[in-house]
Protein backbone atom coordinates (compact mmCIF):
# COMPACT_ATOMS: atom_id res chain seq x y z
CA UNK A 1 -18.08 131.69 55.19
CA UNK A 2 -19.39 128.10 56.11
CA UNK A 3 -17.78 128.37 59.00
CA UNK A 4 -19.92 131.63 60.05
CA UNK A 5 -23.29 130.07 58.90
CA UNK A 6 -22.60 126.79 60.83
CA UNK A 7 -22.20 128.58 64.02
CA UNK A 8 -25.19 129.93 64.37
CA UNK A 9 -24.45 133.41 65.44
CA UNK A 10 -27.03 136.08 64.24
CA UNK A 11 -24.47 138.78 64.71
CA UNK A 12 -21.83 136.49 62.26
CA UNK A 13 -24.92 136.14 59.64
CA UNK A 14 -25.29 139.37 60.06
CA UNK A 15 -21.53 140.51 58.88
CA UNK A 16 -21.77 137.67 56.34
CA UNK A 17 -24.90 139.12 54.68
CA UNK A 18 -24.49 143.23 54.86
CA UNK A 19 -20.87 142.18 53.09
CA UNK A 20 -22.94 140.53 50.36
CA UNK A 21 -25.23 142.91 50.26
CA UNK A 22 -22.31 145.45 48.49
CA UNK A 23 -21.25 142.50 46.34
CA UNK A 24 -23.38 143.28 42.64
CA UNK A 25 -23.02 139.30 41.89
CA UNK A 26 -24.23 135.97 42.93
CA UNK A 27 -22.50 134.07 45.94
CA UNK A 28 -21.28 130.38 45.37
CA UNK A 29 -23.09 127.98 45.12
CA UNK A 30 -21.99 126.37 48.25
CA UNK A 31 -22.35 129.79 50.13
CA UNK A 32 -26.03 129.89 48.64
CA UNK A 33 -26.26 126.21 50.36
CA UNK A 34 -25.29 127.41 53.57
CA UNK A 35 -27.37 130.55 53.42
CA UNK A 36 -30.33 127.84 53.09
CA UNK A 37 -29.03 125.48 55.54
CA UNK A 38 -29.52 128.36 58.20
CA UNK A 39 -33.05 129.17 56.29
CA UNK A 40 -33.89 125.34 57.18
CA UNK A 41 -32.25 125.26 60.43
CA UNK A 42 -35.66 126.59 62.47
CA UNK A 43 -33.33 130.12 63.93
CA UNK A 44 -34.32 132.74 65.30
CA UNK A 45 -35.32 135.86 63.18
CA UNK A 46 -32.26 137.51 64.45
CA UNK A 47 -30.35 134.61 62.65
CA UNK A 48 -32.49 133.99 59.47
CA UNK A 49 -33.77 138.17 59.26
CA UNK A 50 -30.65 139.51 57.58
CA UNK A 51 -30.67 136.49 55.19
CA UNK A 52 -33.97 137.41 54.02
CA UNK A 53 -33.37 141.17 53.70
CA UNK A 54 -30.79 140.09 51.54
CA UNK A 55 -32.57 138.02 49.32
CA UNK A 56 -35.82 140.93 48.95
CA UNK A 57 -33.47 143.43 48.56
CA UNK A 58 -31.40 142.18 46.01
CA UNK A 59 -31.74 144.06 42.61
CA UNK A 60 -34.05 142.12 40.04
CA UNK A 61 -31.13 140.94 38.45
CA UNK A 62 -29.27 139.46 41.15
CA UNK A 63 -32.91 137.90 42.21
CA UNK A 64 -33.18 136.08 39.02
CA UNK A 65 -29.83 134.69 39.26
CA UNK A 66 -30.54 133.56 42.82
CA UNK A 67 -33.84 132.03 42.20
CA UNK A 68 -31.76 130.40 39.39
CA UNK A 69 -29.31 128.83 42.24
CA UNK A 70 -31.79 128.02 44.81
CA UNK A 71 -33.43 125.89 42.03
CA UNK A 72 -30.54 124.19 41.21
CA UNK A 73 -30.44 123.73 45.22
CA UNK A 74 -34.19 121.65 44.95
CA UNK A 75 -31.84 118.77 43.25
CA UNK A 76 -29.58 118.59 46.26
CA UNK A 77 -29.55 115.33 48.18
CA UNK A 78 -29.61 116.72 51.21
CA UNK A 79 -32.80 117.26 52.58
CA UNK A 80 -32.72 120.54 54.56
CA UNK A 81 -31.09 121.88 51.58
CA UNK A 82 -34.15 120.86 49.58
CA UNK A 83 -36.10 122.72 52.43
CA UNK A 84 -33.72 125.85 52.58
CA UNK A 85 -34.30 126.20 49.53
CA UNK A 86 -37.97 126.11 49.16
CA UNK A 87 -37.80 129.00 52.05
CA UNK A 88 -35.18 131.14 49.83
CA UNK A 89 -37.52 130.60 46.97
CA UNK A 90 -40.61 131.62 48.54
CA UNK A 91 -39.14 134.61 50.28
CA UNK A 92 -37.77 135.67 46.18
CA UNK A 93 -41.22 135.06 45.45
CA UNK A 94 -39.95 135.15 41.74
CA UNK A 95 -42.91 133.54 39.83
CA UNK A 96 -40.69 131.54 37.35
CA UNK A 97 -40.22 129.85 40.43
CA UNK A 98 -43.31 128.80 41.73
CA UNK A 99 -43.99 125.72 39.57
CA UNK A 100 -40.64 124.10 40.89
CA UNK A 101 -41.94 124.94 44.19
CA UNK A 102 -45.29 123.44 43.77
CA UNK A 103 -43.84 120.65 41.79
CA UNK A 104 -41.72 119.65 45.27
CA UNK A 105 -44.47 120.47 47.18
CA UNK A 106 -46.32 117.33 45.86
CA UNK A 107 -43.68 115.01 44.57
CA UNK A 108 -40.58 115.31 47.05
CA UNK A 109 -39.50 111.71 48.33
CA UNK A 110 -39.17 113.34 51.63
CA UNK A 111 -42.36 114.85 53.96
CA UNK A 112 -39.96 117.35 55.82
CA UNK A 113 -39.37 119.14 52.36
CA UNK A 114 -43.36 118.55 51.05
């Protein structure tokens, strides 16, 4: 799956993401990572649009444990991570999340991910 997400290819993040899509349970972690990586990456909406009709069409419970992992994600040490992230969480728009988001918003050591 890293593979996929690295290159790039809309119509791989595509396949990636309508498989997920029929999978009831959260990804990986490092999957999740990936997913933001592209999120971060600046792509096209052909690349990033089926990651984000993934993540607002999820079913509440799958949204609540992937707000859960994309917080865990603000901790990374990578930076576009950080800023994947912060993209997943605002397109969950779960409010327990928007605290963590503000918080990073103001206190992040780096401006890319403020």
């Amino acid at each position: 799956m890293k593979v996929l997400f690295a290159s790039g290819q809309a119509s791989a993040i595509r396949s990636v993401m309508d498989r997920l899509r029929g999978v009831p349970v959260v990804p990986p972690l490092e999957s999740l990572r990936h997913i933001a990586l592209v999120l971060s990456s600046g792509e096209t909406q052909s690349t990033t649009g089926p990651i984000e009709k993934y993540l607002r069409k999820a079913s509440p419970e799958l949204q609540m444990d992937l707000t859960a992992c994309f917080l865990c994600l603000l901790e990374h040490k990578d930076t576009l991570t950080r800023c994947g992230a912060c993209r997943a969480l605002a397109i969950l728009r779960r409010e327990n999340s928007m605290r963590c988001l503000d918080f990073c918003r103001r206190s992040d050591a780096q401006a890319q991910v403020r």
